[in-house]
N, C-alpha and C. Protein backbone atom coordinates (compact mmCIF):
# COMPACT_ATOMS: atom_id res chain seq x y z
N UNK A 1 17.00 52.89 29.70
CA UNK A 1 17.67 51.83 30.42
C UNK A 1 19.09 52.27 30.76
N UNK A 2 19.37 51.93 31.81
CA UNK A 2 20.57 52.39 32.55
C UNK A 2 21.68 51.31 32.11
N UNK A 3 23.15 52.01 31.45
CA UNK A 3 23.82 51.24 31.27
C UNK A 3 24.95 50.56 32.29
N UNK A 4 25.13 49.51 32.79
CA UNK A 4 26.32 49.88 33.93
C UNK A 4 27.66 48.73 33.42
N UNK A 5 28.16 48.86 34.06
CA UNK A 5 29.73 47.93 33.85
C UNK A 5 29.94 47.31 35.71
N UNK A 6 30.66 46.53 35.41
CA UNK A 6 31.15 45.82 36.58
C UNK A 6 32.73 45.18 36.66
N UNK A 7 33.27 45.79 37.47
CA UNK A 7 34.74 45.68 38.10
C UNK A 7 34.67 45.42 39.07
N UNK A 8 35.36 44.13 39.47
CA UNK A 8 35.81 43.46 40.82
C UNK A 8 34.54 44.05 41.36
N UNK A 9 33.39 43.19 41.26
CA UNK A 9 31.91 43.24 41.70
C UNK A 9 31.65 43.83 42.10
N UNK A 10 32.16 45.09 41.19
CA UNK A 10 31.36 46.52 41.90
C UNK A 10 30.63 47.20 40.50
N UNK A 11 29.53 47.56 40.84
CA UNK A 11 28.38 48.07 39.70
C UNK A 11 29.28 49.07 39.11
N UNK A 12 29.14 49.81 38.50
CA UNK A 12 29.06 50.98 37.79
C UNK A 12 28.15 51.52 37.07
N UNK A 13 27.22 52.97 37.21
CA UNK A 13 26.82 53.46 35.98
C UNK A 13 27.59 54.57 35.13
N UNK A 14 27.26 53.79 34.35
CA UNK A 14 28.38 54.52 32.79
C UNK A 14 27.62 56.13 32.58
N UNK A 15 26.57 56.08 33.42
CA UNK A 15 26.24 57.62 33.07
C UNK A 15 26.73 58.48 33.62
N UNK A 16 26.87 58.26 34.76
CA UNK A 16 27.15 58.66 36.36
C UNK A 16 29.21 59.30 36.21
N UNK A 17 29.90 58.39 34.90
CA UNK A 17 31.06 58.00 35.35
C UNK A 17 32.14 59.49 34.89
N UNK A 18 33.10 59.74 35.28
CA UNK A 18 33.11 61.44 34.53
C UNK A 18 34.11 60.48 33.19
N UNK A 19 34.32 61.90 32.48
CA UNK A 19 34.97 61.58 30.90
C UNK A 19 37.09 60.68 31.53
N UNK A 20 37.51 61.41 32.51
CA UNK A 20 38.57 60.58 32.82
C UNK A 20 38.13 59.10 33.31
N UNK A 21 37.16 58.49 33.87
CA UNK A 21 37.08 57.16 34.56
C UNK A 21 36.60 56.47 33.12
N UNK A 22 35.91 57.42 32.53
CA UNK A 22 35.44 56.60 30.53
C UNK A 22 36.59 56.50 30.20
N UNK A 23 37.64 57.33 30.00
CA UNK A 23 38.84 56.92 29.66
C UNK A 23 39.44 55.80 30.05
N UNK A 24 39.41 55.33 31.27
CA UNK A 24 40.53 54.65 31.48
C UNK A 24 39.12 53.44 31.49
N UNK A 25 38.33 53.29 31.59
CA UNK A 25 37.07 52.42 30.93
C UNK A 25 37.62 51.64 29.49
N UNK A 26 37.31 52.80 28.90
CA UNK A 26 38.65 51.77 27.47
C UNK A 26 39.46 51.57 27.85
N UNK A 27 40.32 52.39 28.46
CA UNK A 27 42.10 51.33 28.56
C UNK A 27 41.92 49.71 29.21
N UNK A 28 40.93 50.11 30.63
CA UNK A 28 40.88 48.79 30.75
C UNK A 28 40.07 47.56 29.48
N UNK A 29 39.07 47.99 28.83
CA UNK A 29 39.08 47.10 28.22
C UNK A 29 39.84 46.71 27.29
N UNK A 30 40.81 47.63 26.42
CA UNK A 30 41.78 47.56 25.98
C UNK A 30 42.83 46.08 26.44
N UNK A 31 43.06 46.47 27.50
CA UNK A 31 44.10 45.56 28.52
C UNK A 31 43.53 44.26 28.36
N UNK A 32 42.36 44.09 28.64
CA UNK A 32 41.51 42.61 28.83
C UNK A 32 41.41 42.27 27.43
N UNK A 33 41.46 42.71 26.39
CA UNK A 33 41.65 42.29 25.28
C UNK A 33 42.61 41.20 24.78
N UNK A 34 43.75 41.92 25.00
CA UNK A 34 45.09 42.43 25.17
C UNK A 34 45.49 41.02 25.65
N UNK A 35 44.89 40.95 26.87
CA UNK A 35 45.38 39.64 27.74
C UNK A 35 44.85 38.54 27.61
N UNK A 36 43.63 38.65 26.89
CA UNK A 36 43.03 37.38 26.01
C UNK A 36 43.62 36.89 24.94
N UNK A 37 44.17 37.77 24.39
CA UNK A 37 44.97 37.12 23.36
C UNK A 37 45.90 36.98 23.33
N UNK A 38 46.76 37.18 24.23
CA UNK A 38 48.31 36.49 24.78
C UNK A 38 47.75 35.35 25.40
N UNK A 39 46.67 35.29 26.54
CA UNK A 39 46.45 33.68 26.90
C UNK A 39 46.18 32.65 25.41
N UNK A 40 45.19 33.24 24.96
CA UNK A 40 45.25 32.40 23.67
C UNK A 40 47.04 32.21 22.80
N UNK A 41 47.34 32.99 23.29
CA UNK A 41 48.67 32.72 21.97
C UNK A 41 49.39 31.77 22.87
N UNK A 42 49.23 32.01 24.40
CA UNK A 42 50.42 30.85 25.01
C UNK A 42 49.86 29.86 25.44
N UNK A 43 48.72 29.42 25.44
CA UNK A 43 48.22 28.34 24.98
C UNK A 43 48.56 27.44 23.36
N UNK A 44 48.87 28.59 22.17
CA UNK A 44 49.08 27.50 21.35
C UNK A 44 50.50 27.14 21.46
N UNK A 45 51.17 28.26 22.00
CA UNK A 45 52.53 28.07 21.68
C UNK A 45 52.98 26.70 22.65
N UNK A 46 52.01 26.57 23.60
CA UNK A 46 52.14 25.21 25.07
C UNK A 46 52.22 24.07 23.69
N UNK A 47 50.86 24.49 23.70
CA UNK A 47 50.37 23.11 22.62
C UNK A 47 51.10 22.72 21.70
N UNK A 48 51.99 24.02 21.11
CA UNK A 48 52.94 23.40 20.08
C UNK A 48 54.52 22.90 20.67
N UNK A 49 54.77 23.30 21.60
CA UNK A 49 56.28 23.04 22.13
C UNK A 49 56.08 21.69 22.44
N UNK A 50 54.58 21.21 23.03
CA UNK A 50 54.15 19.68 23.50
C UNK A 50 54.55 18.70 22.68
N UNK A 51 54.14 19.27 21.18
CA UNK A 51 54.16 18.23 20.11
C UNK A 51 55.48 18.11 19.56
N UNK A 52 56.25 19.07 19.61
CA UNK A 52 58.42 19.34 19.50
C UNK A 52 58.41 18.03 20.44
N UNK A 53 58.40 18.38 21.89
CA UNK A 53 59.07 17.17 22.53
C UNK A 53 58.26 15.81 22.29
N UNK A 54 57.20 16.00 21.90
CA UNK A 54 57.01 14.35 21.87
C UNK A 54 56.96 13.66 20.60
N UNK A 55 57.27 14.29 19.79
CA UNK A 55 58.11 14.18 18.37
C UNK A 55 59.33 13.80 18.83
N UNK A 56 59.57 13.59 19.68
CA UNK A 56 61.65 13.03 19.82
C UNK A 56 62.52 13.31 19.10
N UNK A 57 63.38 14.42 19.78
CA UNK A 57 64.52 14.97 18.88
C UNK A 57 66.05 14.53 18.47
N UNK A 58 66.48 14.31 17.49
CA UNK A 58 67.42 13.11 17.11
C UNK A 58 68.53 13.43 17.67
């Protein structure tokens, strides 16, 4: 079975791909990692600055 990946809806086969485009294959997933968990972190940090101001500060 043929493995492939997909970037900006374009196929890829991972067999096909040379050892520099595998490289940067991890980096990008690296990155998307990366950026999932900064959205997650500034999401809580939203969520928590929300609850500072509506706590009313003296």
């Amino acid at each position: 079975m043929t493995q492939t990946v997909t970037i900006d809806d374009i196929e890829y086969d991972l067999d096909k791909l040379s050892d520099e485009a595998k490289n940067q294959l991890v980096s990008l997933q690296y990155i998307d990692q990366q950026l999932q968990k900064l959205n997650l972190e500034t999401a809580i940090l939203k969520m928590a600055r929300l609850v500072y101001v509506k706590n009313d500060l003296p």
